[in-house]
Protein backbone atom coordinates (compact mmCIF):
# COMPACT_ATOMS: atom_id res chain seq x y z
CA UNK A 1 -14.67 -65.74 13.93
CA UNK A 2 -13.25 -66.29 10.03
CA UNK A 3 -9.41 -65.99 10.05
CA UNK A 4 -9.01 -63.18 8.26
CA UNK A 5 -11.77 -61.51 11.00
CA UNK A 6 -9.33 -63.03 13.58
CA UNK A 7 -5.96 -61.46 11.64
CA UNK A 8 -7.28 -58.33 11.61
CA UNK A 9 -8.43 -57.81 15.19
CA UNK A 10 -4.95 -58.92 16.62
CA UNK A 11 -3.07 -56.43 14.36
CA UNK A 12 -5.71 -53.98 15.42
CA UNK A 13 -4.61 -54.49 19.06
CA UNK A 14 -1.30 -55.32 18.93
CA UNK A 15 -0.20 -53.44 15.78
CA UNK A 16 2.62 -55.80 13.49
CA UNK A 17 4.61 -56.91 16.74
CA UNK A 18 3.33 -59.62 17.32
CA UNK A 19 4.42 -60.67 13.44
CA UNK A 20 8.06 -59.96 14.89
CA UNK A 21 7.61 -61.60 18.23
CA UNK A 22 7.99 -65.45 18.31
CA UNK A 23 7.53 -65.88 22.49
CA UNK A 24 6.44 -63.76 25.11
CA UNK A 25 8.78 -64.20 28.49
CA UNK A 26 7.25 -61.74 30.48
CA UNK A 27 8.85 -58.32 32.13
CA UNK A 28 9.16 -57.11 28.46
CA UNK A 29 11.34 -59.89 27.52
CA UNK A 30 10.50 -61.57 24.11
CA UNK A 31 11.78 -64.00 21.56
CA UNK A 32 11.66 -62.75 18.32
CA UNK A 33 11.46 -64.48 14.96
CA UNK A 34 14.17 -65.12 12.81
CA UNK A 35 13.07 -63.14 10.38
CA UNK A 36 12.93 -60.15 12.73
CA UNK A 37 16.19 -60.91 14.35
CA UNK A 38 17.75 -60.99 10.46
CA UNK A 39 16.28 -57.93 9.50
CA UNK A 40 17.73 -56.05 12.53
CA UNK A 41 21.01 -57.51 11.60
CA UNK A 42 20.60 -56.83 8.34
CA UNK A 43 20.00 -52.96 8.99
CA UNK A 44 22.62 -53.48 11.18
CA UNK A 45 25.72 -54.47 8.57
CA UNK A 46 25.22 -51.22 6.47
CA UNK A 47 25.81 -47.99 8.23
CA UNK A 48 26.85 -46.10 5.79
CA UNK A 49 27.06 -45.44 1.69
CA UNK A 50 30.59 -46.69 1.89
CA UNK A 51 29.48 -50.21 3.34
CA UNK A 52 27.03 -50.11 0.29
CA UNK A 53 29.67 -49.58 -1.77
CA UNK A 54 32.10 -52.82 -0.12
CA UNK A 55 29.33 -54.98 -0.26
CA UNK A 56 28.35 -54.85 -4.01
CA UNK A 57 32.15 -54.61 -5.02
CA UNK A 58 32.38 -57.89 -2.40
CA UNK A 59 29.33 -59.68 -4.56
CA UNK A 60 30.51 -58.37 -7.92
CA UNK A 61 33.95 -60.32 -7.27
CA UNK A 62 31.81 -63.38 -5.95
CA UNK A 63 30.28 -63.70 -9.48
CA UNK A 64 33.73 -63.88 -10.88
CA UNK A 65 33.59 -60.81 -12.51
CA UNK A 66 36.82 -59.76 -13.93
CA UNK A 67 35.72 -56.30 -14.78
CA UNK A 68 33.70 -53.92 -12.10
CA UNK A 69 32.49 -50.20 -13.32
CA UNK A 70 31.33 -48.34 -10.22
CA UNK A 71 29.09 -44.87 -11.15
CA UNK A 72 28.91 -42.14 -8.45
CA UNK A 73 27.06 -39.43 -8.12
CA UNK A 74 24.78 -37.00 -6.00
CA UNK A 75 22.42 -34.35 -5.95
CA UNK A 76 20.99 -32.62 -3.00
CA UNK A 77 20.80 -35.26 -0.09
CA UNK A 78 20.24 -38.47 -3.09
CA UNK A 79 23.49 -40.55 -3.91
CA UNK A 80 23.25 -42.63 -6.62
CA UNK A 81 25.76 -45.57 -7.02
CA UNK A 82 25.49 -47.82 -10.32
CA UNK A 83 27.50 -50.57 -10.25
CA UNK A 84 28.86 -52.79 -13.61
CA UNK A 85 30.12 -56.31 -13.79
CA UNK A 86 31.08 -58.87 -16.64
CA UNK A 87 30.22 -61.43 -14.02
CA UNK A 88 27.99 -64.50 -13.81
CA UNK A 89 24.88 -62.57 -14.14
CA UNK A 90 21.45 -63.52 -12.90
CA UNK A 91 19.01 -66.06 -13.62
CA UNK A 92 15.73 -64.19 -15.22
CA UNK A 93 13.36 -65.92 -12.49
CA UNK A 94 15.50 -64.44 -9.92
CA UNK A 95 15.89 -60.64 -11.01
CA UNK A 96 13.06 -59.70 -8.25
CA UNK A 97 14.26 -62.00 -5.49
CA UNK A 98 18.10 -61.22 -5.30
CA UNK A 99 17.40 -58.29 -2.88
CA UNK A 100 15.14 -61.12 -0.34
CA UNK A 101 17.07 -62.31 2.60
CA UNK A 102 19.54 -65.64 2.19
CA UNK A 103 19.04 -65.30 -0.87
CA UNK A 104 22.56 -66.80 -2.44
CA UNK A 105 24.53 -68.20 -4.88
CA UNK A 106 27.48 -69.20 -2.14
CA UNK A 107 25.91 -71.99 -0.96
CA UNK A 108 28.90 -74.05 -0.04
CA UNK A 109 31.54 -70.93 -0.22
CA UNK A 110 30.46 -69.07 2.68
CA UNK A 111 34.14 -67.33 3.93
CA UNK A 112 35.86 -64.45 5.29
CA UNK A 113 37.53 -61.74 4.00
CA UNK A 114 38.79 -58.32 4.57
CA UNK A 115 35.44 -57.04 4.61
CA UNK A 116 34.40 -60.11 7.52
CA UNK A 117 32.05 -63.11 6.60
CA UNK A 118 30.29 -63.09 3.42
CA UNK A 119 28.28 -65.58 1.67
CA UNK A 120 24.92 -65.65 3.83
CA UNK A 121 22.53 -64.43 1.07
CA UNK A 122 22.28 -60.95 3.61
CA UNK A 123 24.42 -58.08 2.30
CA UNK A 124 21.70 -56.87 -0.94
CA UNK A 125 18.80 -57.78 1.73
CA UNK A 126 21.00 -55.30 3.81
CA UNK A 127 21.37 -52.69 1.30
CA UNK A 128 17.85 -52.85 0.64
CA UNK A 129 17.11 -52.05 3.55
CA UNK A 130 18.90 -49.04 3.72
CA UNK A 131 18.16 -47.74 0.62
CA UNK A 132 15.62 -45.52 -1.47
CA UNK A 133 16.15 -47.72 -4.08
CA UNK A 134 17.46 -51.13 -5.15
CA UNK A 135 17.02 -52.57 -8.49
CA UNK A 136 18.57 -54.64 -10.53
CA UNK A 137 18.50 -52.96 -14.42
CA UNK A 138 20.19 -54.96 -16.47
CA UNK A 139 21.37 -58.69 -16.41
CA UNK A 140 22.10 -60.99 -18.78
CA UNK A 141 23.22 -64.85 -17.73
CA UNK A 142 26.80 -65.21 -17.99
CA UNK A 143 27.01 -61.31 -19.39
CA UNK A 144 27.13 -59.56 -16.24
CA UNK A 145 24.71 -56.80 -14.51
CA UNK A 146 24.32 -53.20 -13.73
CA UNK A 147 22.62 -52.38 -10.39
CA UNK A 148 21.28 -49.25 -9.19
CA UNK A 149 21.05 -48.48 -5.64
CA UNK A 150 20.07 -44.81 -4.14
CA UNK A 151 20.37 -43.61 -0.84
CA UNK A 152 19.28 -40.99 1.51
CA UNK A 153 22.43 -39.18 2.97
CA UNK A 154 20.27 -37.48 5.84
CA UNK A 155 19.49 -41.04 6.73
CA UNK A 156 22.05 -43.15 5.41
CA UNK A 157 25.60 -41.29 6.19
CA UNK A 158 28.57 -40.65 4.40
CA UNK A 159 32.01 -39.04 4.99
CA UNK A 160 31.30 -35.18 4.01
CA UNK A 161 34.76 -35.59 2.18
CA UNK A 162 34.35 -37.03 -0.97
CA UNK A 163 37.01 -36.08 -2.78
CA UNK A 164 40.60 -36.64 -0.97
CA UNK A 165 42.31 -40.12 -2.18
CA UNK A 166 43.70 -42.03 0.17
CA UNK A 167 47.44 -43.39 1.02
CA UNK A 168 48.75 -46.39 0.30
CA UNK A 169 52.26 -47.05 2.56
CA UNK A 170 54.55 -50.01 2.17
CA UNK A 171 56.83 -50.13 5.08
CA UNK A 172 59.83 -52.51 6.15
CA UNK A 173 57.89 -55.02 7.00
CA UNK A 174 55.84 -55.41 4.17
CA UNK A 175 52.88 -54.30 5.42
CA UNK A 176 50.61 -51.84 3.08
CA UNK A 177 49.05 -49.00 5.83
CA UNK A 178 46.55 -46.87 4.28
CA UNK A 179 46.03 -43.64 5.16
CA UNK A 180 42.96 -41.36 4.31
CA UNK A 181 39.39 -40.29 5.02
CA UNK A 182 37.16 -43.65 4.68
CA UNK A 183 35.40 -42.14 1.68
CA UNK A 184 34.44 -44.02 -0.88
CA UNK A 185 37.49 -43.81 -3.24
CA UNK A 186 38.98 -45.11 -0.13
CA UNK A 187 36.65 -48.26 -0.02
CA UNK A 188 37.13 -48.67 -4.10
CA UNK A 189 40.85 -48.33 -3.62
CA UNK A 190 41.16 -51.20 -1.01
CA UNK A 191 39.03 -53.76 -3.06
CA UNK A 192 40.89 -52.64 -6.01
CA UNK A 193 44.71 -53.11 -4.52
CA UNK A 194 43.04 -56.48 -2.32
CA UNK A 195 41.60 -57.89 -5.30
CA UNK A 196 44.13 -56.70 -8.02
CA UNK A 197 44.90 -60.41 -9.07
CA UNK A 198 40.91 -60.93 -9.30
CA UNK A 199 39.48 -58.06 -11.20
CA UNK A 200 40.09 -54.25 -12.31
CA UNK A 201 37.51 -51.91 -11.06
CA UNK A 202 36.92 -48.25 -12.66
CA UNK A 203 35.58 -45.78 -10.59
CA UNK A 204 33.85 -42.30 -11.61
CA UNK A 205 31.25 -39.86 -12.77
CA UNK A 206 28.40 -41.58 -14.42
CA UNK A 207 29.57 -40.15 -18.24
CA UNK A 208 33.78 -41.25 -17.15
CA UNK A 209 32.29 -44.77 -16.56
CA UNK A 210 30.14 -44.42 -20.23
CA UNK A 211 32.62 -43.90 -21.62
CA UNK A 212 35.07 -46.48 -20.21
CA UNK A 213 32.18 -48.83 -21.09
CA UNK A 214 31.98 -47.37 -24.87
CA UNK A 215 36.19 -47.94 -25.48
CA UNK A 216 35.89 -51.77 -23.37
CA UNK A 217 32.79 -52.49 -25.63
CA UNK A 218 34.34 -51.28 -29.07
CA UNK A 219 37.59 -53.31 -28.20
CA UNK A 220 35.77 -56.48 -27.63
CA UNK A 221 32.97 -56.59 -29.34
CA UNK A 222 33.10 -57.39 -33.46
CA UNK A 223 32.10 -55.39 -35.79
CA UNK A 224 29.83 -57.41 -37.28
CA UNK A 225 28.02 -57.59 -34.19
CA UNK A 226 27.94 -54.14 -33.32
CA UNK A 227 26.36 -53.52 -37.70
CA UNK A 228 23.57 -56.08 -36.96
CA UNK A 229 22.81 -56.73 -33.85
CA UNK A 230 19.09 -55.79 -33.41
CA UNK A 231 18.69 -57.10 -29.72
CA UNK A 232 20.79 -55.24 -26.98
CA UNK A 233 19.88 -57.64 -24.39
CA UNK A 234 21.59 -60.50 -26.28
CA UNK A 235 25.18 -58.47 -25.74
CA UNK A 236 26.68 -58.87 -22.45
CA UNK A 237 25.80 -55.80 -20.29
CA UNK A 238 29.37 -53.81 -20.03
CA UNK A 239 29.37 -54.13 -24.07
CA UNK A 240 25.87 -52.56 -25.00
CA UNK A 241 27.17 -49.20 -25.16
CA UNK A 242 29.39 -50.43 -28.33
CA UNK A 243 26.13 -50.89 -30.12
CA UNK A 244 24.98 -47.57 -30.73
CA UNK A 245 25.23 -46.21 -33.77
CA UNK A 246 24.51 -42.09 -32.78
CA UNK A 247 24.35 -40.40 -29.65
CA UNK A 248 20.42 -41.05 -29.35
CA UNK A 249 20.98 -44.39 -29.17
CA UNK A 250 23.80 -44.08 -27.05
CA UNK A 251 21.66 -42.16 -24.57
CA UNK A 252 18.19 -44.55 -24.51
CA UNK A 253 21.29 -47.74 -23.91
CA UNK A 254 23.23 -45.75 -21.05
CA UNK A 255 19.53 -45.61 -19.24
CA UNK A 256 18.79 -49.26 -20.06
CA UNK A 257 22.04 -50.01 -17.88
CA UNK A 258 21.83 -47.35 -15.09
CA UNK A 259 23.91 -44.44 -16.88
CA UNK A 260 21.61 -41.36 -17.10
CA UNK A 261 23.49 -38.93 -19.59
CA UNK A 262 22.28 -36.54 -22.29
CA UNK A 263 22.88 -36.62 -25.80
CA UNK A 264 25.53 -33.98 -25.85
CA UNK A 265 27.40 -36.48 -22.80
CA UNK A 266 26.98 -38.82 -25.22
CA UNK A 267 28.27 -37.04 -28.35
CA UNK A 268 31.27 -36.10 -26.56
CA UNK A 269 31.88 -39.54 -25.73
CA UNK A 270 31.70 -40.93 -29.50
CA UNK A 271 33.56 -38.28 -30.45
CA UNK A 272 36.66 -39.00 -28.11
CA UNK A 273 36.48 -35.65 -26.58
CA UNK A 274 36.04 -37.47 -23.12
CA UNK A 275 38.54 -40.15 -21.98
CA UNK A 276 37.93 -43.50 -20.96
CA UNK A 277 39.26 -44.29 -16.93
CA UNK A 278 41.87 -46.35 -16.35
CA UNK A 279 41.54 -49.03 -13.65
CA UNK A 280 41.09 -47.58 -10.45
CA UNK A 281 44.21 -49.04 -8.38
CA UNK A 282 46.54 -47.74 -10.77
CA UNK A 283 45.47 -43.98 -9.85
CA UNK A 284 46.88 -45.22 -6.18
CA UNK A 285 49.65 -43.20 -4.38
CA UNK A 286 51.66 -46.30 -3.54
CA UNK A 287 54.57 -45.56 -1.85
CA UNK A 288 57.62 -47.91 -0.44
CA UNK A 289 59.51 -46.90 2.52
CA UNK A 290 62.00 -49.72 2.46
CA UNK A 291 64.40 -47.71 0.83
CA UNK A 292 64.02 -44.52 2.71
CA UNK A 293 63.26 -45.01 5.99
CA UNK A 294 66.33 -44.95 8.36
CA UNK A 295 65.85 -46.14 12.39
CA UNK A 296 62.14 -44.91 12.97
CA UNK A 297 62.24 -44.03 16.74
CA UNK A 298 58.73 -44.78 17.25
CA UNK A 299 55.47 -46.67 15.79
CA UNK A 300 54.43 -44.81 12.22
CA UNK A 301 57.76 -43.26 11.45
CA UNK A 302 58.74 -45.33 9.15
CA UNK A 303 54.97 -44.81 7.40
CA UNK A 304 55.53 -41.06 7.01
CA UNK A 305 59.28 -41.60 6.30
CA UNK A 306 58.20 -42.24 2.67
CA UNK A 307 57.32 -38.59 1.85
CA UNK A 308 60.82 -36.89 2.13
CA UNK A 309 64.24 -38.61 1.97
CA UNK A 310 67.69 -38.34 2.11
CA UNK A 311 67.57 -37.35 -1.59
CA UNK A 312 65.55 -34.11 -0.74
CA UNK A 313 62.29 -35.36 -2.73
CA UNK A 314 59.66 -33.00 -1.77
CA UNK A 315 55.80 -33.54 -1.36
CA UNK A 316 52.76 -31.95 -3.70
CA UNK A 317 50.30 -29.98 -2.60
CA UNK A 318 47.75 -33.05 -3.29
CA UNK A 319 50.27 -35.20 -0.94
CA UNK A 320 50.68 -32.66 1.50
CA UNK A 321 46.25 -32.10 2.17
CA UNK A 322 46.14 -36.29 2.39
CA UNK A 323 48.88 -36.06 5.14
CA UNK A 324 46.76 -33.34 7.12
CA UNK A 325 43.66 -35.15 6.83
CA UNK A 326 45.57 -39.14 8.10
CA UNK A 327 46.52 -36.78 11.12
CA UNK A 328 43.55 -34.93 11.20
CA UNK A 329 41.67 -38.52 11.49
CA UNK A 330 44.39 -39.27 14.10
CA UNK A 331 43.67 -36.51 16.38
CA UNK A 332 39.69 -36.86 16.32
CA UNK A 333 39.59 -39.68 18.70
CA UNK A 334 42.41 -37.85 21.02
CA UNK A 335 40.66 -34.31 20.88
CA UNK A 336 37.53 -35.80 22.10
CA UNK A 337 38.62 -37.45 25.26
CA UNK A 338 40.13 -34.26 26.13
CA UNK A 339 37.55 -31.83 25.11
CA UNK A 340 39.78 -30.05 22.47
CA UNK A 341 38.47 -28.54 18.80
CA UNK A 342 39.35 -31.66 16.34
CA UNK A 343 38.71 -29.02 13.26
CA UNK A 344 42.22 -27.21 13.38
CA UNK A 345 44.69 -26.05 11.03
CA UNK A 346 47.68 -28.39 11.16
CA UNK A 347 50.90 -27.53 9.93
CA UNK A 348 53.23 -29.30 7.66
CA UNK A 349 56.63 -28.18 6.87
CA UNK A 350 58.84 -30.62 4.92
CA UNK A 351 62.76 -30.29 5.78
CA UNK A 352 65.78 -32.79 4.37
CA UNK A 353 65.45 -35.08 6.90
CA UNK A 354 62.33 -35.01 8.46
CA UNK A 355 58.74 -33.56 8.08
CA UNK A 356 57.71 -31.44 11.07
CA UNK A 357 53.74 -31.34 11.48
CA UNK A 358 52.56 -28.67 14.08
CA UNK A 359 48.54 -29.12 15.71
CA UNK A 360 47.37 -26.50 17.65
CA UNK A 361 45.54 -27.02 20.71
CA UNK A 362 42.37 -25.49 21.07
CA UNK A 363 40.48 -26.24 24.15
CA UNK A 364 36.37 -25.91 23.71
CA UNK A 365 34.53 -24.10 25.77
């Protein structure tokens, strides 16, 4: 029987497992392959958009990029994260195979940090695989790259809040405790205030990060380059945007590098109507308890201490919904060991010397 004759009977009987399996034990126990096993712990490393989000911020700071411009956005169930660097770019002959498993360019810098180990050519082979859509757009070797990477919320979760920032606490000790839904301003905010010494990342709507892009390229780039330069792909990718002369071409450049925006976006933009972002960690509610916080009687006093002090400083409305939701995240874990609704109303009244926060107990049926 010819090979292919042979091929095609056994995946006619058996299906693709036996492309997975590398031994059969017997009783239903097998060996798999290695590329099996990698792929299941691929799939396994990404569980959510957030983790999509930690892992490209984690590779853009690999490539030394000093500069990271992070695009959100959704519609329906389909989130759409483009991602900016001014980092080491990628080599031309690699553009299709940077998404293949151990794939890397860490080859003796494999290490851990915040995030756990990183380095094994796995996390864009995991974020393909969890993905609608993984592409790289734009690179240019030693200018940087765009990604785009789409996802499937009904398949790929997310934290339904979106929106909330989190809290950054810096108690006695020294020790920063964030507090905060683990959306993904929360995962952008811990890179960013990790990383601060490494790299500034911008975070926001796909026309905020145009036209943070527009005012970084116009600042850097010369203006003789931006009059004659006839060949976007020569610029490096953050500073395209600089080149165009109207909002056309502004447009038909944002889509070359992941930013889908419409003229009129685009007009506002070169018109200054819409401001560029600033970087990302200095939008953080850092605050330091080491000069209010008096004997905290028990673990995390000292963390909320920082809200009200001695002087009478009282707490914004903004400051007051990121308090409910840190004990709202609190109480989740508690309310379902003991069968109780974790979707209450908690209370938060702020007095001179203490913060009194009231959650009701409502057993479920």
């Amino acid at each position: 029987m010819p090979a292919q004759d042979l091929t095609d009977f056994i995946e006619q009987v058996t299906g693709e497992s036996h492309l997975r399996v590398e031994d059969d034990l017997g009783d239903g126990f097998v060996v798999l392959k290695v590329s099996e096993a990698e792929r299941r712990q691929a799939r396994h490393d990404v569980r959510s958009t957030e983790d999509i989000v930690i892992e490209m911020l984690r590779n853009a700071r690999d490539a030394h990029a000093r500069h990271i411009f992070l695009a959100v956005s959704k519609e329906g169930q389909s989130r759409r994260l483009t991602m900016l660097d001014d980092g080491d770019g990628i080599p031309g002959h690699l553009v299709k195979r940077i998404f293949d498993a151990r794939v890397t360019s860490k080859l003796d810098s494999v290490h851990i940090d915040t995030w756990g180990v990183h380095g094994r050519g796995m996390a864009l082979y995991a974020v393909r695989l969890n993905s609608k859509k993984a592409n790289v757009v734009a690179t240019k070797l030693g200018g940087g790259s765009s990604f785009v990477i789409e996802t499937d919320t009904s398949k790929l979760p997310e934290k339904v809040d979106q929106s909330s920032m989190p809290l950054f606490i810096v108690n006695e000790s020294g020790t920063v405790v964030v507090r905060g839904t683990r959306n993904i301003n929360r995962i952008v905010a811990e890179f960013a205030y990790v990383d601060k010494d490494n790299c500034s990342v911008y975070l926001g709507s796909p026309v905020e990060i145009a036209a943070t892009l527009w005012e970084f390229g116009c600042t850097l780039l010369p203006n003789s380059t931006r009059a004659f330069c006839t060949n976007a792909d020569e610029i490096e990718v953050c500073k395209r945007l600089a080149l165009a002369s109207d909002p056309e071409e502004f447009s038909t450049l944002a889509a070359s590098i992941g930013l889908d925006l419409s003229e009129r976006s685009a007009r506002r933009i070169m018109d200054g109507e819409i401001a560029p972002l600033a970087p990302f960690v200095d939008a953080l509610n850092v605050q330091n308890t080491t000069s209010v916080a008096k004997k905290p009687k028990k673990r995390g006093a000292k963390e909320i201490a920082g809200l009200a002090d001695a002087r009478g400083l009282k707490i914004s409305h903004v400051e007051k919904e990121q308090l409910v939701q840190a004990v709202l995240d609190a109480f989740e874990p508690l309310a379902e060991s003991f069968y109780l609704n974790p979707h209450v109303d908690v209370s938060v009244t702020v007095r001179k010397d203490a913060i009194h926060l009231t959650i009701p107990i409502d057993k479920q049926s």
